[in-house]
C-alpha atoms as a PDB file:
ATOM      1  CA  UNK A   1      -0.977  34.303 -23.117  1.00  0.00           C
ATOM      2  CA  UNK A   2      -1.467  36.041 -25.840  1.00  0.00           C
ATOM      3  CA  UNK A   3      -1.747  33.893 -29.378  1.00  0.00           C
ATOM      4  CA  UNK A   4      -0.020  35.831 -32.405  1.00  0.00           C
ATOM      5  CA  UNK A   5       0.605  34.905 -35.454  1.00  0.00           C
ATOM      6  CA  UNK A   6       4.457  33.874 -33.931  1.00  0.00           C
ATOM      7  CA  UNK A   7       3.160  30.476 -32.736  1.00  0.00           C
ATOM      8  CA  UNK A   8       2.628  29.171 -36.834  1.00  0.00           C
ATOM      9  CA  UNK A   9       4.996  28.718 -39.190  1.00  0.00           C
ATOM     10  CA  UNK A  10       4.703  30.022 -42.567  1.00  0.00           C
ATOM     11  CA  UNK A  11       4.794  28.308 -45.714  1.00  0.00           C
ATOM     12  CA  UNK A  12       4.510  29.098 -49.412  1.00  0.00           C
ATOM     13  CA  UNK A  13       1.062  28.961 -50.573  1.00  0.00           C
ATOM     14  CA  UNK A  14      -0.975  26.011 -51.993  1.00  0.00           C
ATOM     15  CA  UNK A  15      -3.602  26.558 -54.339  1.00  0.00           C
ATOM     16  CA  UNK A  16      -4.390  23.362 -55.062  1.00  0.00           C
ATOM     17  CA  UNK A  17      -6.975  23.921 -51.480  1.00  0.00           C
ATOM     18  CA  UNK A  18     -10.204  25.595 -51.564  1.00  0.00           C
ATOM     19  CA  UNK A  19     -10.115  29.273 -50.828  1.00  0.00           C
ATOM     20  CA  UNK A  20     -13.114  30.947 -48.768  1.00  0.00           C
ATOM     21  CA  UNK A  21     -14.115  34.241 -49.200  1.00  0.00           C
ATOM     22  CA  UNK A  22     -15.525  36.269 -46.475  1.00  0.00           C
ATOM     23  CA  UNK A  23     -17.672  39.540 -46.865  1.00  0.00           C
ATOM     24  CA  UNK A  24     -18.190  40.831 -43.175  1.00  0.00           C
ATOM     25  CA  UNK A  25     -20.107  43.467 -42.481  1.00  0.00           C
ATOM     26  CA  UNK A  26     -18.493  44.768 -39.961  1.00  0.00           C
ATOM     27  CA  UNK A  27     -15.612  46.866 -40.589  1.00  0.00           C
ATOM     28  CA  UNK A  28     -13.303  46.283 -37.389  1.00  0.00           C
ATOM     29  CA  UNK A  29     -14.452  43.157 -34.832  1.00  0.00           C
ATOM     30  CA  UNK A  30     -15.491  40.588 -37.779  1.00  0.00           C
ATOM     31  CA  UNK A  31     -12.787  40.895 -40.480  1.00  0.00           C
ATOM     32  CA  UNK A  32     -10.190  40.890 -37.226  1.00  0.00           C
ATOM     33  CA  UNK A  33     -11.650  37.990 -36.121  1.00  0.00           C
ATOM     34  CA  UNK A  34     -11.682  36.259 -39.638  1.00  0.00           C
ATOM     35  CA  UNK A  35      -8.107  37.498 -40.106  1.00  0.00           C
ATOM     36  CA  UNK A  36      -6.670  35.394 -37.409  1.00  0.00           C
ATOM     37  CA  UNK A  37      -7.034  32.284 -39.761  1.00  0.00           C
ATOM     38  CA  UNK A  38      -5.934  33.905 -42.869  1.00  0.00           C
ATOM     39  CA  UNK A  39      -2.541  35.007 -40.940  1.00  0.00           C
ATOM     40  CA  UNK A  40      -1.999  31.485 -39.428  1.00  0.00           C
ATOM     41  CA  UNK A  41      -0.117  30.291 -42.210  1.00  0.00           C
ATOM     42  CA  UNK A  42      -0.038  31.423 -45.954  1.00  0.00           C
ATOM     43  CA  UNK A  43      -1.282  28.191 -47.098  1.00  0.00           C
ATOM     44  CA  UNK A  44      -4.630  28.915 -45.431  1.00  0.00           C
ATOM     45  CA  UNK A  45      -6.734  29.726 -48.041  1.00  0.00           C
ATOM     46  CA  UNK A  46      -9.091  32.430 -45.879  1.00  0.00           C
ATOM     47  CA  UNK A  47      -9.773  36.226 -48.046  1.00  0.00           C
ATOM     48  CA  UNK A  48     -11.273  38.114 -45.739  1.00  0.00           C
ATOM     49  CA  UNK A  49     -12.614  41.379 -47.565  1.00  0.00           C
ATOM     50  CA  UNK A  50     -12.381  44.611 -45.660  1.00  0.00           C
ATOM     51  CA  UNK A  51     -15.272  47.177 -45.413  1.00  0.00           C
ATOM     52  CA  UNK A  52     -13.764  50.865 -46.651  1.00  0.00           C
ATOM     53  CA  UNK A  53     -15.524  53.880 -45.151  1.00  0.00           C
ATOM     54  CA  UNK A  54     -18.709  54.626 -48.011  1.00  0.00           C
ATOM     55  CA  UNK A  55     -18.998  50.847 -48.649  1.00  0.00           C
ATOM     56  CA  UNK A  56     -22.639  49.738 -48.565  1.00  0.00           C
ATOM     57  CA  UNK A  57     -23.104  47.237 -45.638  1.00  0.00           C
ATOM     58  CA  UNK A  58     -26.677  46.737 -45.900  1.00  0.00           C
ATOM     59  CA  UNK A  59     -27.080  42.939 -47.155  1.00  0.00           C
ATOM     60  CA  UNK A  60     -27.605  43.428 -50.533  1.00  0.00           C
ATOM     61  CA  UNK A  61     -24.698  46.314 -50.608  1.00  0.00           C
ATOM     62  CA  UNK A  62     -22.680  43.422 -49.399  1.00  0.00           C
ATOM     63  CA  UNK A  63     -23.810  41.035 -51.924  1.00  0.00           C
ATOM     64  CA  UNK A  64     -23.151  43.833 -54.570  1.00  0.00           C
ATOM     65  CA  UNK A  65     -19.341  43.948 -53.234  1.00  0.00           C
ATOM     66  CA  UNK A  66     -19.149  40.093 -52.949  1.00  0.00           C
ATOM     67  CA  UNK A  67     -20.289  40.120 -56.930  1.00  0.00           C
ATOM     68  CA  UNK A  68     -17.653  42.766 -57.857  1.00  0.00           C
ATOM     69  CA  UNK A  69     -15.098  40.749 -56.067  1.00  0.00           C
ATOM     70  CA  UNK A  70     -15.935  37.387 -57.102  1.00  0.00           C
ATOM     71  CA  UNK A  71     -17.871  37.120 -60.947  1.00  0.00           C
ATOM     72  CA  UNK A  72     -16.401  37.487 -63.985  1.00  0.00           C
ATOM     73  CA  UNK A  73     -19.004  39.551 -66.119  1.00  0.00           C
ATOM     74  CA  UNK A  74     -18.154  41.631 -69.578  1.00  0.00           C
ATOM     75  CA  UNK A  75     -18.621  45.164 -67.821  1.00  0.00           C
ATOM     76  CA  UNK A  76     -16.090  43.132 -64.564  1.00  0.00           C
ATOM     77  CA  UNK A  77     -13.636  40.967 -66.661  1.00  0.00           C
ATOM     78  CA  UNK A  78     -10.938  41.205 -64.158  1.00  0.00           C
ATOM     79  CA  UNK A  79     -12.699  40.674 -60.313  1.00  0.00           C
ATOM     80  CA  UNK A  80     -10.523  41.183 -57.312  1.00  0.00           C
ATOM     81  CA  UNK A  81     -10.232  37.301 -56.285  1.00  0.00           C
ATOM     82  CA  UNK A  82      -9.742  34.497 -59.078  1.00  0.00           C
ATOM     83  CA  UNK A  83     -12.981  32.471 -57.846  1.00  0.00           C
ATOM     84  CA  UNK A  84     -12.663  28.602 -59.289  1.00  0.00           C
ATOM     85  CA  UNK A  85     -15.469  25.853 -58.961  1.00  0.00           C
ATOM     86  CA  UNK A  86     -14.588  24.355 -55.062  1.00  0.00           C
ATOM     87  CA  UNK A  87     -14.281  27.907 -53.447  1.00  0.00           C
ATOM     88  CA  UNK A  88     -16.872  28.971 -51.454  1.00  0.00           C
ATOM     89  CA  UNK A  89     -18.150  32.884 -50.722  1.00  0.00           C
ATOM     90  CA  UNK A  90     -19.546  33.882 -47.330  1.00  0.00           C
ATOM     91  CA  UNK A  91     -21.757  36.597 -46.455  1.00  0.00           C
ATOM     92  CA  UNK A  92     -21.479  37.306 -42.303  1.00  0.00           C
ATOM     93  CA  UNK A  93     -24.351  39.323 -40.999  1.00  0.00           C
ATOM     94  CA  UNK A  94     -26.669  40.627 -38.413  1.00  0.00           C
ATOM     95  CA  UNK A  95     -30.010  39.904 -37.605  1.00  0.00           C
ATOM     96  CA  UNK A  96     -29.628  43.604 -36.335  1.00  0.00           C
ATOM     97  CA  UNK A  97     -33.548  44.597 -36.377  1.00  0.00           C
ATOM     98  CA  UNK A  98     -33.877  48.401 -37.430  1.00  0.00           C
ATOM     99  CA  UNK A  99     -37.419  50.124 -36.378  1.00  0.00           C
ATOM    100  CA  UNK A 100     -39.503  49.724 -39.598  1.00  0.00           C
ATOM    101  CA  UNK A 101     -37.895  46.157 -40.608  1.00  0.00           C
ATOM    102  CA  UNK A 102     -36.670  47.548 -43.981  1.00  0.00           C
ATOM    103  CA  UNK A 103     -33.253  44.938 -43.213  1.00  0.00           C
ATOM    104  CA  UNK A 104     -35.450  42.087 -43.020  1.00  0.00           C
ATOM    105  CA  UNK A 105     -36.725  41.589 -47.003  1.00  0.00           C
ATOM    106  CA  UNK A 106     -33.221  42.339 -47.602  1.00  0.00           C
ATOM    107  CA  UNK A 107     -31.577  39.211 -45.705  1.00  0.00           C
ATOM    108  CA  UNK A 108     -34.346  37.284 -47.382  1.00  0.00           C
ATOM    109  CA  UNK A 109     -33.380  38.228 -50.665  1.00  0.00           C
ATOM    110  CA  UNK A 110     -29.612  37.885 -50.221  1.00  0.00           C
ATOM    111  CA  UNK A 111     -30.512  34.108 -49.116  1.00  0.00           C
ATOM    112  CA  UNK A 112     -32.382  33.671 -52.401  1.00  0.00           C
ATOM    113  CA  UNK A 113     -29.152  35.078 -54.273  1.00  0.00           C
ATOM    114  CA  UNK A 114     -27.247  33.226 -52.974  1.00  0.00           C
ATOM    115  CA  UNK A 115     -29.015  30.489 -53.302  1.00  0.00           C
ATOM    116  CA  UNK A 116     -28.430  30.911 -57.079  1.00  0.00           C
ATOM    117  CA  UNK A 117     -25.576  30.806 -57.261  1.00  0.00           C
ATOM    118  CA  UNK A 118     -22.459  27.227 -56.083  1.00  0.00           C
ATOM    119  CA  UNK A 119     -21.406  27.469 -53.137  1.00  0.00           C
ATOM    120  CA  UNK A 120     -22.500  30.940 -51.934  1.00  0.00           C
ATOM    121  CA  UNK A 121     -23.793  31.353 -48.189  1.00  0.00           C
ATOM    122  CA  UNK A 122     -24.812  33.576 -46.194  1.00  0.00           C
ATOM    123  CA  UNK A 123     -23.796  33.407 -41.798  1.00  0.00           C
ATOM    124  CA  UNK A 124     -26.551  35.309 -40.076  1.00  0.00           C
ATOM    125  CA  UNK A 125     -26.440  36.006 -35.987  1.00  0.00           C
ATOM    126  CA  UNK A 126     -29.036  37.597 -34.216  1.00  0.00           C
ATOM    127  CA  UNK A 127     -29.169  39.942 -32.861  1.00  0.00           C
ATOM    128  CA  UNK A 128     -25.060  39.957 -33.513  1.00  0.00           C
ATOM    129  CA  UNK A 129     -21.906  38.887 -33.908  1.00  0.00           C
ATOM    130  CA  UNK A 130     -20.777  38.407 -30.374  1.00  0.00           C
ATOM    131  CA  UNK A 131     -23.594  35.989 -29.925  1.00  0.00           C
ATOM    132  CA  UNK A 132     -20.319  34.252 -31.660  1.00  0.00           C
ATOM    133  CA  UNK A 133     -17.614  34.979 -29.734  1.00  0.00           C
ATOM    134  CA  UNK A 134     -19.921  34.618 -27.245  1.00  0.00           C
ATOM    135  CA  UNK A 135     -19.624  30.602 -27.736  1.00  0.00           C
ATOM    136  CA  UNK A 136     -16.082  30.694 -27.425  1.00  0.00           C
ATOM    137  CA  UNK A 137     -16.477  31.470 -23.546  1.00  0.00           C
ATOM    138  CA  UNK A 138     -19.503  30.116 -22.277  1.00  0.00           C
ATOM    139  CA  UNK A 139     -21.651  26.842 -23.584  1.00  0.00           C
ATOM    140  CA  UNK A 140     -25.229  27.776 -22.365  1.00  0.00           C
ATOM    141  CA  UNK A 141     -27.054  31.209 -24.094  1.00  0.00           C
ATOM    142  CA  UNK A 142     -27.791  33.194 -21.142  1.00  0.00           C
ATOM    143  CA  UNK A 143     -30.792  34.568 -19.362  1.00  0.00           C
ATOM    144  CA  UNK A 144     -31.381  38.014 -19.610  1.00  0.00           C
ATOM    145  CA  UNK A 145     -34.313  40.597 -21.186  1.00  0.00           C
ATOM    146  CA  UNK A 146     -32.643  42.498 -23.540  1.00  0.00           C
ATOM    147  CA  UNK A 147     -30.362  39.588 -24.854  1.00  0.00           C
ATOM    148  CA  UNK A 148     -32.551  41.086 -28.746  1.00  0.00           C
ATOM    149  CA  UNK A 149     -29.982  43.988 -28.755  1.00  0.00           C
ATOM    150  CA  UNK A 150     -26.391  44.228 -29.900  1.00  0.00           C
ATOM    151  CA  UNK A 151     -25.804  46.456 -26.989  1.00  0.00           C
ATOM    152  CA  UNK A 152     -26.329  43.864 -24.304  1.00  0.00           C
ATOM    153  CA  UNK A 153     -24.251  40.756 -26.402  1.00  0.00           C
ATOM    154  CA  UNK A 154     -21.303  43.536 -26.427  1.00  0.00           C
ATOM    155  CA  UNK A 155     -21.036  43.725 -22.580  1.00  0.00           C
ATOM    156  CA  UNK A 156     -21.976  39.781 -22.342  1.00  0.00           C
ATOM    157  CA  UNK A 157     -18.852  39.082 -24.141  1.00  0.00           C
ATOM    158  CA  UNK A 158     -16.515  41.700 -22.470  1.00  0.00           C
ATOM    159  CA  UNK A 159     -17.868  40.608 -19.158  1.00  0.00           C
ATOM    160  CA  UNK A 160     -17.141  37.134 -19.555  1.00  0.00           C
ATOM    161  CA  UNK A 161     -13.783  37.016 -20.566  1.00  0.00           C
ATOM    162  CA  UNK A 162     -10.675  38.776 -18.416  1.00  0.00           C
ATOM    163  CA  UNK A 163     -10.131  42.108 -20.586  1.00  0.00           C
ATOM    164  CA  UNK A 164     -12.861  41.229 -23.313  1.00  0.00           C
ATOM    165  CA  UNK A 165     -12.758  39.327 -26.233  1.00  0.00           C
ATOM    166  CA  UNK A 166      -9.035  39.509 -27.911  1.00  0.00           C
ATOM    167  CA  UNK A 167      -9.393  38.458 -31.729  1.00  0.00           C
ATOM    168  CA  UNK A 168      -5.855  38.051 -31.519  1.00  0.00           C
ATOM    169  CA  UNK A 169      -6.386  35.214 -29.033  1.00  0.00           C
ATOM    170  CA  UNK A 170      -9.485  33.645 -28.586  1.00  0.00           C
ATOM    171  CA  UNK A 171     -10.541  32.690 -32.347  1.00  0.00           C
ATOM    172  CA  UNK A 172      -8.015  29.426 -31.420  1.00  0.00           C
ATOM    173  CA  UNK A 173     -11.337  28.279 -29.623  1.00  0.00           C
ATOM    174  CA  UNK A 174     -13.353  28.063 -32.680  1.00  0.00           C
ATOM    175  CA  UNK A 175     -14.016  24.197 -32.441  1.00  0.00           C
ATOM    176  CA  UNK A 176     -15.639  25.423 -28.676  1.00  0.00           C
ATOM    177  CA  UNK A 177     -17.274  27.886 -30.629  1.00  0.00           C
ATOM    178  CA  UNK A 178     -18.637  25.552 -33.437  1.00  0.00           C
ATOM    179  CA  UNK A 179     -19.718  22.362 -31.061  1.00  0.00           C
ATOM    180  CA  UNK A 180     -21.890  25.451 -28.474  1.00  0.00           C
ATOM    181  CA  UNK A 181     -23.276  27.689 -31.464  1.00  0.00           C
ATOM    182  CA  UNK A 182     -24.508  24.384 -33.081  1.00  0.00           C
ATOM    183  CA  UNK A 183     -25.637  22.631 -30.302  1.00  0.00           C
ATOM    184  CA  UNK A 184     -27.890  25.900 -29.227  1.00  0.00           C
ATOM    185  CA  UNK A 185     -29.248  26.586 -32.582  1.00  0.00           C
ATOM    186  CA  UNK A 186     -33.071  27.509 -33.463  1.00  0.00           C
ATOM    187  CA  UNK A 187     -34.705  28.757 -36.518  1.00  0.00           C
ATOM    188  CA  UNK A 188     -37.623  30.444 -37.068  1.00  0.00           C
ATOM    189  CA  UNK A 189     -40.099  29.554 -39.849  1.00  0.00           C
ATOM    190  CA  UNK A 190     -38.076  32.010 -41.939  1.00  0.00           C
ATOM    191  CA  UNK A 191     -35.228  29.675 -41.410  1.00  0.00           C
ATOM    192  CA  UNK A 192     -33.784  32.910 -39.693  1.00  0.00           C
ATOM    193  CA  UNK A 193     -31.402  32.057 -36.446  1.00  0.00           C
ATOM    194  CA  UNK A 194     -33.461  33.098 -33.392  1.00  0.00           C
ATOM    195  CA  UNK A 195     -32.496  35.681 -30.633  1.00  0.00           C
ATOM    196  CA  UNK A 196     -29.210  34.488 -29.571  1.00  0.00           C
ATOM    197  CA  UNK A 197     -28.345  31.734 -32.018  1.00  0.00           C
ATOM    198  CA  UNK A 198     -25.658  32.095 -35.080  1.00  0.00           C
ATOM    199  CA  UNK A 199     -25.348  30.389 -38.606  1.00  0.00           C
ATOM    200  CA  UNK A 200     -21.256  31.163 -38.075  1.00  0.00           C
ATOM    201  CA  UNK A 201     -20.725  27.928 -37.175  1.00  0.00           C
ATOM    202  CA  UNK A 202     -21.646  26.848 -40.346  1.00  0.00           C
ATOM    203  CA  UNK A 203     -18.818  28.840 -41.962  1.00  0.00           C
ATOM    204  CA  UNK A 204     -16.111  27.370 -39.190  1.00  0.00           C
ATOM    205  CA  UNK A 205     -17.053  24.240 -40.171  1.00  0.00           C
ATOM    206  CA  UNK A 206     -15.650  25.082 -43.895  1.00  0.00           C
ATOM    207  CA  UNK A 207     -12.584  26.920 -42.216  1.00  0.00           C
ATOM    208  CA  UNK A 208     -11.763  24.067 -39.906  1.00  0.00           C
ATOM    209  CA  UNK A 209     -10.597  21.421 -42.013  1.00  0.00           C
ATOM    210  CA  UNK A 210      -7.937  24.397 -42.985  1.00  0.00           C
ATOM    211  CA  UNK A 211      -6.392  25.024 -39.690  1.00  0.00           C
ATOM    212  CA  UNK A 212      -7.562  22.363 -37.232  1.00  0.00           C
ATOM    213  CA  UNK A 213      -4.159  20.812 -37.344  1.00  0.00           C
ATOM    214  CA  UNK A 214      -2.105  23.955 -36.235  1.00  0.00           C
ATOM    215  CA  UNK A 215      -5.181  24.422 -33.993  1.00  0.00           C
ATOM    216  CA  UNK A 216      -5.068  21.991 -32.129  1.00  0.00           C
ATOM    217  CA  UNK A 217      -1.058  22.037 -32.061  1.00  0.00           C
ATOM    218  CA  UNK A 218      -1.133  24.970 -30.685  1.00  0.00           C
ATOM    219  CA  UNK A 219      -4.089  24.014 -27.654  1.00  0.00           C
ATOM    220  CA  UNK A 220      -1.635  21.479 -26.387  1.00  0.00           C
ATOM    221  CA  UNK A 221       0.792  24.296 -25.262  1.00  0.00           C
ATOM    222  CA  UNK A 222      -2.078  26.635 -23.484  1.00  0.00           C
END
């Protein structure tokens, strides 16, 4: 059964709820993901900004785009998304290690920006994002050697689900998804999510109170 955006009924939008603003950086399997919510229903305040071929990914290349998007500066009077005080900006990442650990001062300072700023925060998964999706499926983190590398998490998920992870039909499991990711994450001292653990469910928990009602309307009929 697959779950399009046919089983919710549109309505005309309501600003008067919190919007969230997600900066992926992945190009394709994230903002598909994230784009499930935003197409539930109209009123569902979910902008999920898409990576363009050029765009700097790195963390603080997506911090640089979330800026652009979001703050109102002289030299940016007129930003892509009108940002008020309750809205909240998300930056979703991979741990992702590269060979000389140049990425890793950069997630640490992209947690300090944020930092600095209401209601900015940052949804790290190591080693990736389909340590995620992986919590849709299955409860338990499994047991295997290379679980530190994005390649193994990517057959994981397409192994453990009939025809792989569908983003236009699994994301209605995101309450499984938030209850397992939380209840199997650890932190380092760095306050960095360990080898298969995600911060995402931290972000679900800000999308939930959006859609859980259509959610969970639509559960009852699977």
């Amino acid at each position: 059964m697959i779950l399009t955006n046919r089983k919710f009924v549109r309505e005309a939008p309501n600003r008067v709820a919190k919007s969230i603003y997600i900066f992926c950086e992945g190009a394709k399997r994230e903002y598909q993901y994230f784009m499930y919510f935003k197409e539930m229903d109209s009123r569902i305040n979910v902008e999920v900004h898409k990576i363009n071929n050029g765009d700097d990914n790195s963390p603080l290349g997506l911090l640089n785009i979330a800026k652009e998007s979001i703050l109102v500066s002289e030299t940016n009077p007129n930003p892509k998304y009108s940002f008020v005080e309750k809205d909240e900006v998300w930056i979703v990442l991979d741990t992702d290690k590269d060979k000389d650990e140049s990425r890793k001062p950069q997630i640490s300072a992209l947690y300090d920006e944020c930092a600095k700023n209401t209601n900015w925060f940052v949804a790290q998964s190591n080693p990736c994002f389909e340590v995620w999706l992986y919590n849709h499926i299955q409860a338990d983190n499994p047991e295997f050697e290379k679980n530190e590398y994005c390649s193994a998490w990517k057959d994981l998920v397409n192994e453990s689900v009939k025809g792989g992870f569908d983003s236009r039909r699994h994301p209605i499991y995101i309450q499984k998804a938030t209850k397992n990711s939380e209840a199997n994450y650890v932190e380092d001292k760095e306050n960095n999510p360990i080898v298969g653990c995600t911060q995402v469910f931290r972000l679900s928990k800000s999308i939930l109170p959006l859609v859980e009602e259509k959610i969970n309307n639509v559960l009852k009929v699977i």
